[in-house]
Protein backbone atom coordinates (compact mmCIF):
# COMPACT_ATOMS: atom_id res chain seq x y z
CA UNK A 1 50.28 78.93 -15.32
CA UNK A 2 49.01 78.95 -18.54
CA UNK A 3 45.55 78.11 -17.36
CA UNK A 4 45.13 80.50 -15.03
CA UNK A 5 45.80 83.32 -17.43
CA UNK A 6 43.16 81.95 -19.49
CA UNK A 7 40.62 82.52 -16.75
CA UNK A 8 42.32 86.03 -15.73
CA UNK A 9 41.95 87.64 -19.07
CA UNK A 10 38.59 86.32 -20.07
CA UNK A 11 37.30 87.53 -16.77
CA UNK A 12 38.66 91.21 -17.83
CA UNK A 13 37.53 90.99 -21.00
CA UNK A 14 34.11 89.18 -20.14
CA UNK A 15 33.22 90.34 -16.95
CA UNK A 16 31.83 93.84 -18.03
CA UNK A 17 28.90 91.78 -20.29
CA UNK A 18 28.27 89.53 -17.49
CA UNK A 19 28.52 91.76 -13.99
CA UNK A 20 25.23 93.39 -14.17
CA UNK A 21 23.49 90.08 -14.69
CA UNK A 22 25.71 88.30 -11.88
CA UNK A 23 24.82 90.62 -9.68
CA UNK A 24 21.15 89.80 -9.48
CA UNK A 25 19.11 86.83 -8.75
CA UNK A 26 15.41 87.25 -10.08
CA UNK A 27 14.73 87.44 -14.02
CA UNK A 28 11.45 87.76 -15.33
CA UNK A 29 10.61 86.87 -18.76
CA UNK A 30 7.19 88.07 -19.08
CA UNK A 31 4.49 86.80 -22.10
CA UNK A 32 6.86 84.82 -23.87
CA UNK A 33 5.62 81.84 -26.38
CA UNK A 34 7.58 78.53 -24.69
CA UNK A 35 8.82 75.71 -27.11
CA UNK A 36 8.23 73.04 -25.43
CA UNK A 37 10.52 70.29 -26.44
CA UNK A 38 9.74 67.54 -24.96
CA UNK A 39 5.83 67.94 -26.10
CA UNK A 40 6.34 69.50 -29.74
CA UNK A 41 4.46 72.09 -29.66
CA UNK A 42 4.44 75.98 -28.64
CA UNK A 43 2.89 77.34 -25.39
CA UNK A 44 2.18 80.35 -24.17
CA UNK A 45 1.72 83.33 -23.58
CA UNK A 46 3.54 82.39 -20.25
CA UNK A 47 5.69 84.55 -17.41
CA UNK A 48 8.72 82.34 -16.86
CA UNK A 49 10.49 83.43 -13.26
CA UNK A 50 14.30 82.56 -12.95
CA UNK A 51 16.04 82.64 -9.16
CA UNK A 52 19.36 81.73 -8.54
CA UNK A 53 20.31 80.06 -11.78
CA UNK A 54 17.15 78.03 -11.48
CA UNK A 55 13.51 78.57 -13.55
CA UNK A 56 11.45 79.05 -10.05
CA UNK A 57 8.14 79.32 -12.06
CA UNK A 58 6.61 79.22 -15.37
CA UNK A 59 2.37 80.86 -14.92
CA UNK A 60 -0.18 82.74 -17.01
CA UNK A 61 0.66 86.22 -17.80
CA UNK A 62 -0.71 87.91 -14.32
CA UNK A 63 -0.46 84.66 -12.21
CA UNK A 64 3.45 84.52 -11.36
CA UNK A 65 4.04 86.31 -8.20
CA UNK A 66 7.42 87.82 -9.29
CA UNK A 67 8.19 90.03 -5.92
CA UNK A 68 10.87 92.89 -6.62
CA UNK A 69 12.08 91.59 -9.65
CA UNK A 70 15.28 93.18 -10.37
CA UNK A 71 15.20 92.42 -14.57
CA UNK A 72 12.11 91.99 -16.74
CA UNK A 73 12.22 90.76 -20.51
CA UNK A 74 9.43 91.64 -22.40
CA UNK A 75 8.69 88.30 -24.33
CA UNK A 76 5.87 89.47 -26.41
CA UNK A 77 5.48 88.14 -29.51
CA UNK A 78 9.17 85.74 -28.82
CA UNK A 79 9.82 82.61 -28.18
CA UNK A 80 11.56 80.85 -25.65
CA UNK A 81 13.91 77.48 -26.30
CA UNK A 82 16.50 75.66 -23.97
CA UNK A 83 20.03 76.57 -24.31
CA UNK A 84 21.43 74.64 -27.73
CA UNK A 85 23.72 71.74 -27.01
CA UNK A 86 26.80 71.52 -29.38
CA UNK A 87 27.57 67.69 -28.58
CA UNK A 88 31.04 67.49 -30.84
CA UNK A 89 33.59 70.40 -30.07
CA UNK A 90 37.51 70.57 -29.35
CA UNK A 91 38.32 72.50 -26.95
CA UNK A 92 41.73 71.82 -26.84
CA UNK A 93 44.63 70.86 -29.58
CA UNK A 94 46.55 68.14 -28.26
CA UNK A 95 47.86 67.15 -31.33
CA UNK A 96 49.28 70.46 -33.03
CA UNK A 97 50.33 71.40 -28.49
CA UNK A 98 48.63 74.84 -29.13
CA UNK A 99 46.90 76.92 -26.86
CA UNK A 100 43.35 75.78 -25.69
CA UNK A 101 40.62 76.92 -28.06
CA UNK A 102 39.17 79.30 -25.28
CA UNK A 103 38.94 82.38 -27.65
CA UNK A 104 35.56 79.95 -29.40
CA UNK A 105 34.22 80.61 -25.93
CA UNK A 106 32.49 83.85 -26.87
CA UNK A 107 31.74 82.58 -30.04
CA UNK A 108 28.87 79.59 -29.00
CA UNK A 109 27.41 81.90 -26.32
CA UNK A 110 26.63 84.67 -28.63
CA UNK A 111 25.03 81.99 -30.70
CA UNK A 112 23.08 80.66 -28.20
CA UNK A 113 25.26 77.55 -27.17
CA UNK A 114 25.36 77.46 -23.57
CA UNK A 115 26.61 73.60 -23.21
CA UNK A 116 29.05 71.45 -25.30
CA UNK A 117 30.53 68.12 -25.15
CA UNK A 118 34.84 68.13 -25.77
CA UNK A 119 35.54 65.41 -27.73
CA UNK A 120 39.28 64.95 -26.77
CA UNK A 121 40.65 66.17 -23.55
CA UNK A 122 43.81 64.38 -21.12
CA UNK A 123 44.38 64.75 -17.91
CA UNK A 124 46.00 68.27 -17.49
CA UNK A 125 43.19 69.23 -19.79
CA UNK A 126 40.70 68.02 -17.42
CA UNK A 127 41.87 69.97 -14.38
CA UNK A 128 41.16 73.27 -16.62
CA UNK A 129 38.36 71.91 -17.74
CA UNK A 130 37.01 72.05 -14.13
CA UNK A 131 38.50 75.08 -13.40
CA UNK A 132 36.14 76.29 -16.28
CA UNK A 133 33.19 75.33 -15.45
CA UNK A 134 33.70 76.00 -11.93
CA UNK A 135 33.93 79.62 -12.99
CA UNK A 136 30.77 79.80 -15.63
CA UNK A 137 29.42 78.45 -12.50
CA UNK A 138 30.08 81.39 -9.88
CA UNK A 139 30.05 84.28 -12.97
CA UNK A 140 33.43 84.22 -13.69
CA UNK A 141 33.48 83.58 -17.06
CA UNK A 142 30.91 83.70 -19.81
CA UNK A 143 31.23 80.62 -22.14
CA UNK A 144 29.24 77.30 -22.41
CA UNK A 145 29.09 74.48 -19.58
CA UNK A 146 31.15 71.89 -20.80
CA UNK A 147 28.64 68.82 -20.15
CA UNK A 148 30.97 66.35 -20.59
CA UNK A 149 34.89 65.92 -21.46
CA UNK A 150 36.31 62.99 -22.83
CA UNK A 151 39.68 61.35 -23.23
CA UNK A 152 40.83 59.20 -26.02
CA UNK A 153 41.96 55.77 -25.68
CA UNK A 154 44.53 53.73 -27.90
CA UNK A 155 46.91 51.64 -25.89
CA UNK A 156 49.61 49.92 -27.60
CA UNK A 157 48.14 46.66 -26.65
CA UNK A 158 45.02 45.63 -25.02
CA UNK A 159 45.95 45.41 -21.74
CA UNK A 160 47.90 48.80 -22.06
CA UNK A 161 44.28 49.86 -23.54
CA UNK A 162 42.88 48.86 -20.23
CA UNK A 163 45.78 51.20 -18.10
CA UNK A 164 44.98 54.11 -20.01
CA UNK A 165 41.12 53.56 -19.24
CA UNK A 166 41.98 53.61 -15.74
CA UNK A 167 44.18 56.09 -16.06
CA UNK A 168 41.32 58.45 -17.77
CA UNK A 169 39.14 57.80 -14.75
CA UNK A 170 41.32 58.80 -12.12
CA UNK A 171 41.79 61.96 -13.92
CA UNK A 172 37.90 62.64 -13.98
CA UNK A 173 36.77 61.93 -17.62
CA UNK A 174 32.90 61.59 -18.24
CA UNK A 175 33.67 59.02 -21.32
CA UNK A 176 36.52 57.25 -23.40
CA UNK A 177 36.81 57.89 -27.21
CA UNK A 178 37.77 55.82 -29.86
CA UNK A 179 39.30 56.48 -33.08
CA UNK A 180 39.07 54.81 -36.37
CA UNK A 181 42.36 53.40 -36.31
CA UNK A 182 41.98 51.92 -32.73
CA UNK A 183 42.48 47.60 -33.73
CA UNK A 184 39.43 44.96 -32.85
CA UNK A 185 41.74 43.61 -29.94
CA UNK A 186 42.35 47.19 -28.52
CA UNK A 187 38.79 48.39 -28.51
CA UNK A 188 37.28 45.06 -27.48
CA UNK A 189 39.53 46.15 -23.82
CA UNK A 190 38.54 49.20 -24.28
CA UNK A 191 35.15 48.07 -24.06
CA UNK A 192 35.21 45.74 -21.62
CA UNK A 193 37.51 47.70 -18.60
CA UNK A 194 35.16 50.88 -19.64
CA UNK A 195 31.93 48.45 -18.53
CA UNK A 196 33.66 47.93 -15.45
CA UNK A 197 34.75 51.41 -13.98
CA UNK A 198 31.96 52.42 -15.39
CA UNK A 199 32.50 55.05 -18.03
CA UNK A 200 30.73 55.13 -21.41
CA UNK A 201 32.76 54.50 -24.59
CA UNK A 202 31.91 56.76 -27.55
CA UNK A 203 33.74 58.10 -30.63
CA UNK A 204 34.48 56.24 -34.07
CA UNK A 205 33.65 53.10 -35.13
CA UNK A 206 36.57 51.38 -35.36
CA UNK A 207 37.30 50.94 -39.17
CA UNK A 208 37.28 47.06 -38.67
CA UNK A 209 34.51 46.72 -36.59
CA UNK A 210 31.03 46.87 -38.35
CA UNK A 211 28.25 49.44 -37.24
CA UNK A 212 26.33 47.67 -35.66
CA UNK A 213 28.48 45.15 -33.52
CA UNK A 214 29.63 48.01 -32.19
CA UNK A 215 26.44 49.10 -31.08
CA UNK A 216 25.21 45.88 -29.40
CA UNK A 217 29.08 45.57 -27.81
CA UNK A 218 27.58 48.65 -26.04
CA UNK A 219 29.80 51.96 -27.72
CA UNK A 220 26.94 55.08 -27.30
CA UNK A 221 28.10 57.02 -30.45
CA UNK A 222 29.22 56.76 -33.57
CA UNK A 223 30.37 60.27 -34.55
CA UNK A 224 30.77 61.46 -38.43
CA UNK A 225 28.35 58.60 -39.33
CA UNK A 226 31.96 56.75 -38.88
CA UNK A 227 30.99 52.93 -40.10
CA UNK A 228 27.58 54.20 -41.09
CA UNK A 229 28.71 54.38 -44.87
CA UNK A 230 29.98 50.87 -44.52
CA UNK A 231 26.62 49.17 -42.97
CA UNK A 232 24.24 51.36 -45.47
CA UNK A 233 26.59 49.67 -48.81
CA UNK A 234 26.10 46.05 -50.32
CA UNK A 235 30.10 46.10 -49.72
CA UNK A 236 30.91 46.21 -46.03
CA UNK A 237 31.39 43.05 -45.58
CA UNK A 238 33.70 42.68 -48.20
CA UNK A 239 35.50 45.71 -47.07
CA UNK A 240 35.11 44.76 -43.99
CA UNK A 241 37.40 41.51 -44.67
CA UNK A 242 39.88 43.98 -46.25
CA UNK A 243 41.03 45.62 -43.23
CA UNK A 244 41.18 42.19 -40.55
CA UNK A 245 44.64 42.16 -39.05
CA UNK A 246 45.51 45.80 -40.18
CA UNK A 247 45.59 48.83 -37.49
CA UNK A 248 46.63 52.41 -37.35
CA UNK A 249 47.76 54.15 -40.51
CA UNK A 250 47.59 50.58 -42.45
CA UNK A 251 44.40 50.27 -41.59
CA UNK A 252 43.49 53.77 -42.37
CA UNK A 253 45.00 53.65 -45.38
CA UNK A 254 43.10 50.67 -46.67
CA UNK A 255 39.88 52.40 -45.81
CA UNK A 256 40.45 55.21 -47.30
CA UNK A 257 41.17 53.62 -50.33
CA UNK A 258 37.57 52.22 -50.27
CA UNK A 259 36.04 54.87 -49.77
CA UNK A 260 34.66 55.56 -53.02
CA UNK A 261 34.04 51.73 -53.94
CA UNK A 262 31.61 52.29 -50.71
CA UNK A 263 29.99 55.16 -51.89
CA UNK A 264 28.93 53.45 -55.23
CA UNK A 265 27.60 50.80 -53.23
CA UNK A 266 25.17 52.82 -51.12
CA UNK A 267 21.51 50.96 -50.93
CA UNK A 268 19.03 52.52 -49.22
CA UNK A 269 16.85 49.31 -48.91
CA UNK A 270 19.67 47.89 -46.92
CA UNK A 271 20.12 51.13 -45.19
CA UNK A 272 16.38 51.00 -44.02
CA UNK A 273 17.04 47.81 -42.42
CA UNK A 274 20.17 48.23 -40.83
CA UNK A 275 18.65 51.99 -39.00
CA UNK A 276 16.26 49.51 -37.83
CA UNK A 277 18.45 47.24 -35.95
CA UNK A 278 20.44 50.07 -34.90
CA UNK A 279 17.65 51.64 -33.49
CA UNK A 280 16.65 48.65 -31.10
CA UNK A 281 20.54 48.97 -29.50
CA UNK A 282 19.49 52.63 -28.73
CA UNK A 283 23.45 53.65 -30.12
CA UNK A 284 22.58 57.77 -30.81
CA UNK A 285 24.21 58.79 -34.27
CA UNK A 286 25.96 62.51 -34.29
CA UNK A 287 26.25 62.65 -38.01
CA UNK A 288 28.31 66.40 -37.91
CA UNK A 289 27.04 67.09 -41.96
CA UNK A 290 27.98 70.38 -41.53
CA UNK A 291 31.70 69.22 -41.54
CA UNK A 292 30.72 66.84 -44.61
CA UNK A 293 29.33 70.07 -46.00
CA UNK A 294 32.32 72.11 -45.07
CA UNK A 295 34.90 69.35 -46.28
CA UNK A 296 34.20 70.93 -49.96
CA UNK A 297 35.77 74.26 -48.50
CA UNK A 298 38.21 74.52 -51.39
CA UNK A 299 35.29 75.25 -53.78
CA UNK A 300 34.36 78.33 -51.83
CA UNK A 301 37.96 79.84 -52.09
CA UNK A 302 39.96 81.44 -48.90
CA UNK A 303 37.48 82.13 -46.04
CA UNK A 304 38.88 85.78 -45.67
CA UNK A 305 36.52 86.71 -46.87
CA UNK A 306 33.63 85.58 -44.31
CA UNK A 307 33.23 88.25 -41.82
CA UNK A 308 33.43 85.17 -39.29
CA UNK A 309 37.18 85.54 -40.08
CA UNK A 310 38.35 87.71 -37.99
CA UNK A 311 37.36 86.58 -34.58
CA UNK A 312 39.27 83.03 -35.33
CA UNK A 313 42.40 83.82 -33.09
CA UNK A 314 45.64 83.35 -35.17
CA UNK A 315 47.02 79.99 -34.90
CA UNK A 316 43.65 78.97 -36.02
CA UNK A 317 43.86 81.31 -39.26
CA UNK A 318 46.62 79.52 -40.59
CA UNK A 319 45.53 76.41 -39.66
CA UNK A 320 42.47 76.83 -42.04
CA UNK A 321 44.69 77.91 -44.48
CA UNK A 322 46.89 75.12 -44.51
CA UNK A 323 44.14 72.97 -44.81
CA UNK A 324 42.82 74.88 -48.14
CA UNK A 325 46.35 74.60 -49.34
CA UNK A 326 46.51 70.70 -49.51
CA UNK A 327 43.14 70.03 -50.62
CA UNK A 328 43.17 68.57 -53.86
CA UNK A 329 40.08 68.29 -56.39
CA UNK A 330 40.14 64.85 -55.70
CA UNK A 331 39.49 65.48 -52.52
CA UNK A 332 36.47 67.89 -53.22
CA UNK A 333 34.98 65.36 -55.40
CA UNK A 334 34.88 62.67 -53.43
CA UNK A 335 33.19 64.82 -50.30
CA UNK A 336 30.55 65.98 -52.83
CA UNK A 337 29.76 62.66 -53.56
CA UNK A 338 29.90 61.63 -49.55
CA UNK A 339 27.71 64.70 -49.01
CA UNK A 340 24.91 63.61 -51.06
CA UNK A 341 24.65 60.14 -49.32
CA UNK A 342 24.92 61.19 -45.82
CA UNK A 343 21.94 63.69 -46.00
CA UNK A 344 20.14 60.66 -47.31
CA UNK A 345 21.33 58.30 -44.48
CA UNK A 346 20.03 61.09 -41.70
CA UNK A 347 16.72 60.74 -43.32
CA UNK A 348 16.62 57.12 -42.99
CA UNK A 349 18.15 56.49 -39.44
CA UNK A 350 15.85 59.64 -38.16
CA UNK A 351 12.61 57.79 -39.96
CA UNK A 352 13.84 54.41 -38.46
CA UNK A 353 13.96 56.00 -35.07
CA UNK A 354 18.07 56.13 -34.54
CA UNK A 355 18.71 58.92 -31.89
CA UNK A 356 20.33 62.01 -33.99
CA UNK A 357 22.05 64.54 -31.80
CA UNK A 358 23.73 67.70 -33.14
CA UNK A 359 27.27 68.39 -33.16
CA UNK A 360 29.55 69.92 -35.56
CA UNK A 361 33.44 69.32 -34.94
CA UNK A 362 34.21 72.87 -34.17
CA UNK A 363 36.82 74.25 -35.35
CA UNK A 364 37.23 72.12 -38.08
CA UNK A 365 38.12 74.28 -41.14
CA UNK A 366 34.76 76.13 -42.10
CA UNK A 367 33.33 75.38 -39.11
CA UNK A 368 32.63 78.53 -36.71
CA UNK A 369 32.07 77.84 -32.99
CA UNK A 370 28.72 78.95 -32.32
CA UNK A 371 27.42 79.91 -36.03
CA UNK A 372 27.89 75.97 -37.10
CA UNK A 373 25.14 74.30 -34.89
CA UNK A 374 23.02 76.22 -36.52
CA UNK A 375 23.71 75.25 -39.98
CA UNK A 376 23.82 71.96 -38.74
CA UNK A 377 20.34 72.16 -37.40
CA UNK A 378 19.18 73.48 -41.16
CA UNK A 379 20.81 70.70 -42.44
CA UNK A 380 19.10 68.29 -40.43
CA UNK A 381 15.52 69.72 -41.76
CA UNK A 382 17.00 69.26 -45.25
CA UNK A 383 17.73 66.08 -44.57
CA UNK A 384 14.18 65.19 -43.16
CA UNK A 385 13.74 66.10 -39.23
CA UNK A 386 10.80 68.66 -38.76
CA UNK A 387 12.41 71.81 -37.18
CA UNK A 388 11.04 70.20 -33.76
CA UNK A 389 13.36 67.33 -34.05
CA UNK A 390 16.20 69.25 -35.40
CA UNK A 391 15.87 71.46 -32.02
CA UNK A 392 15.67 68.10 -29.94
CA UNK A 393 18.73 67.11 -31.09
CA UNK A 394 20.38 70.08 -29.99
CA UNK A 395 18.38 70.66 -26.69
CA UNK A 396 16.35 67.03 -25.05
CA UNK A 397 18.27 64.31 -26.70
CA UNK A 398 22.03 65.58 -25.43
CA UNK A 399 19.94 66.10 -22.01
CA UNK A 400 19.06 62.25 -22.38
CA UNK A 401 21.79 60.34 -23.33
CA UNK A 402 24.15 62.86 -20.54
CA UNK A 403 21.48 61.64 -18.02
CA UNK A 404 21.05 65.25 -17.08
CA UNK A 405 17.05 65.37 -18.17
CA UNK A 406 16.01 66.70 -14.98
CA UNK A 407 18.13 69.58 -14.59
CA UNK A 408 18.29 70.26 -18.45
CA UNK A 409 17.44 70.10 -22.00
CA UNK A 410 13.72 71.87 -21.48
CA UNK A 411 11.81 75.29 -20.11
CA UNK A 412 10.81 73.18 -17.21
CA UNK A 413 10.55 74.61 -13.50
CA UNK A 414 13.50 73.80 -11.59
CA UNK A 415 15.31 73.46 -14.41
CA UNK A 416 18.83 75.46 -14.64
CA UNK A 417 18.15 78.40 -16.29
CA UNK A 418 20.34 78.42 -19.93
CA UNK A 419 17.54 79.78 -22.38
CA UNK A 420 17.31 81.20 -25.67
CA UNK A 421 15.10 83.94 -26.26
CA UNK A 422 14.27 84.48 -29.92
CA UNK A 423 12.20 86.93 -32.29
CA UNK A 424 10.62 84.49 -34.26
CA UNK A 425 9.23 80.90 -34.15
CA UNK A 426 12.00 77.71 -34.64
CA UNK A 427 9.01 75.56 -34.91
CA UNK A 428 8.00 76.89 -38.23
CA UNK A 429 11.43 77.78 -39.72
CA UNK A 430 14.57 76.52 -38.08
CA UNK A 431 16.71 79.61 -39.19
CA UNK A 432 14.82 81.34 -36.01
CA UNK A 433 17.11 79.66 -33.89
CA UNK A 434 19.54 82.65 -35.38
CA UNK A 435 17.19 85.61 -34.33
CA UNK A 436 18.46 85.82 -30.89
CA UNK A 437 17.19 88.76 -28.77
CA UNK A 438 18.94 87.63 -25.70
CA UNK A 439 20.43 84.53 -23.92
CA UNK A 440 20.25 83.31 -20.02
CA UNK A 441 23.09 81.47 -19.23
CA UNK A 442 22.80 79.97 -15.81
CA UNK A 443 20.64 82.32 -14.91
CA UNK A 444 22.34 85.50 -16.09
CA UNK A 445 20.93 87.49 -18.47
CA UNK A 446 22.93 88.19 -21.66
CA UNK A 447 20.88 90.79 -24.40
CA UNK A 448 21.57 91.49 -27.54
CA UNK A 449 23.76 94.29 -27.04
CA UNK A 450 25.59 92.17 -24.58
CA UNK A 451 26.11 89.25 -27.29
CA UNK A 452 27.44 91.75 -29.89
CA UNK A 453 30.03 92.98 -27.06
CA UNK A 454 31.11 89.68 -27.03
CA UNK A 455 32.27 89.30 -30.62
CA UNK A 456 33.43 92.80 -30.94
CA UNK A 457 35.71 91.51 -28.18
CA UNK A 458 36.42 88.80 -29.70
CA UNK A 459 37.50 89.93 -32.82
CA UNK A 460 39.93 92.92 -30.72
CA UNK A 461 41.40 89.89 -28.42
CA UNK A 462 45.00 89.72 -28.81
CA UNK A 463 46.50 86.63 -30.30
């Protein structure tokens, strides 16, 4: 019941910003500057046609036979990007049995986020979750595709591991996740009836398991550069022999203990060689700095103050809040120092050729849907990626590793049509990804007076 509401009053509330553009099915984008992606480097000027959600053609500026093109974009002197990615979001709260997180919806698409991947979804959250896309799909609703949907795997033994696997296939997951806290024996099932279905297994490094067995036992992710610490210290295999035999909160207990004995034992010689065997298992690393960034929240005082505030619903208000209230300086100091050595382990995986792709844990506190990715993409620059490679991660690599290349990720023709157009060049600074003019989202056309609509409703939603 619940569910259907959801789609019911975003469909009032949305469907004003979106009718004109659902209601038509040629766009014309006409001299606009491509980035291409894939090539790194800018092209253009080029007339980019979109038909029926798709990009039908992409000529010279007088060469694309365009017909009775019902909207034209002038694209002159702007430049035109893929659709950003967010590949680490929650979409729902399963733990705290809130409401879905749909109010964020607005929030990415106004930013330019027309596809992210939910971390941690179960099986009534998958049935919305189609229901969702199926209506982004037909103009329904305006928020991002959800490109993949994931549920979370424990078990209370391993062969209950391997039930809940099957159990998170029937119900139409595109991957399992893993937790820290998930024991050896438990993930090792995991692992094995995942291979078998087959469904990809991504998530945290378990806190026993080191980085890079993981990665040659075949788990796709490690998210929050979980483990990552671990393999780039002189320590983990000390640590490492610390934790054998313990699981859930003992085990995460004993490695948060270590924490800062890891820290002081970063080595970036040994961190060099490690990205390199990491790289040759072809495991892609979402690192999510902007929630190590954000984890020293407390120093910035209550976020009231961020004009970002107010179109939080609620639930979520106080849930930041809470957060603030039992951080401790401890806490703050110990996330500085963590900071510091994760920009510098970005640098080396990226130079060792590790896939990076961009996420950000939204809504973690301090973390706005939409506004984060691009903070995170900053922060990948500062940590060495040229603003080419920071877009990548956020555009062609989530394309890749989804295995959805050929239908996204690039301006390509026959591409789905979820573009960015933007009034400066990314290519040259990476805060243009934030100077949106207007955004295509499956072929609708969303301008900037459209986008602003969609905050302002936002923040006026009721709770």
């Amino acid at each position: 019941m619940h569910s259907l509401k959801i789609l019911g009053v975003l469909a009032m509330v949305l469907g004003a910003s979106a009718a004109r553009a659902s209601d038509h099915s040629t766009l014309v984008i006409t001299d606009v500057t491509i980035v291409d992606v894939e090539g790194g480097h800018t092209v253009g000027p080029r007339t980019v046609v979109v038909r029926d959600g798709r990009i039908a053609s992409i000529e010279a500026p007088g060469a694309a036979h365009v017909g009775d093109a019902i909207e034209r974009v002038d694209g002159r002197g702007r430049f035109l990007i893929p659709g950003l990615v967010d590949m680490h979001v929650h979409l729902f709260n399963l733990s705290s049995h809130r409401p879905p997180n749909d109010w964020s919806f607005r929030m990415y698409v106004a930013n330019g986020v027309t596809g992210v991947r939910d971390m941690r979804s179960d099986a009534a959250s998958m049935q919305l979750v189609k229901r969702w896309r199926a209506a982004v799909d037909n103009g329904q609703l305006v928020a991002p595709h959800i490109v993949a949907a994931g549920i979370a795997v424990y078990g209370k033994s391993p062969d209950g591991a391997k039930t809940e696997v099957d159990a998170a296939v029937d119900a139409g997951a595109d991957f399992i996740k893993v937790f820290s806290e998930v024991p050896a024996t438990h993930w090792r099932a995991i692992l094995a009836e995942a291979k078998s279905r087959p469904l990809p297994v991504v998530g945290h490094v378990p806190a026993s398991i080191s980085l890079l067995n993981a990665a040659k036992a075949g788990q796709r992710t490690s998210e929050h550069l979980t483990q990552v610490y671990e393999a780039c210290s002189s320590v983990e295999a000390k640590v490492l022999a610390e934790r054998q035999g313990l699981q859930g909160d003992a085990l995460m207990a004993r490695a948060s203990a270590q924490e800062g004995e890891v820290l002081d034992a970063f080595d970036p010689g040994l961190c060099r060689s490690k990205a390199k065997a990491l790289a040759r298992t072809g495991q892609a690393q979402v690192p999510t700095l902007v929630l190590a960034d954000e984890d020293v929240l407390a120093r910035r005082g209550q976020p009231g103050g961020d004009p970002r505030w107010r179109l939080l619903r609620p639930d979520e208000q106080r849930r930041w809040q809470r957060f603030l209230a039992q951080y401790t300086k401890e806490d703050a100091s110990l996330a500085a120092r963590r900071w510091l050595i994760a920009r510098n382990i970005v640098s080396i995986l990226h130079q060792a050729g590790v896939p990076i792709m961009a996420g950000t844990d939204s809504p973690m506190p301090g973390v706005y849907p939409g506004y984060s990715l691009h903070e995170e993409l900053q922060w990948l620059v500062e940590s060495g990626l040229a603003p080419i490679d920071a877009l990548r991660s956020a555009t062609l690599e989530p394309a890749r590793f989804l295995h959805i290349e050929d239908t996204s990720g690039s301006v390509a023709i026959g591409k789905r049509a979820d573009l960015v157009l933007l009034d400066a060049d990314p290519t040259k600074d990476i805060r243009n990804t934030q100077r949106i003019r207007a955004v295509v989202l499956a072929g609708r056309l969303l301008e900037r007076n459209a986008l602003d609509a969609l905050l302002s409703d936002a923040a006026k939603a009721p709770p």
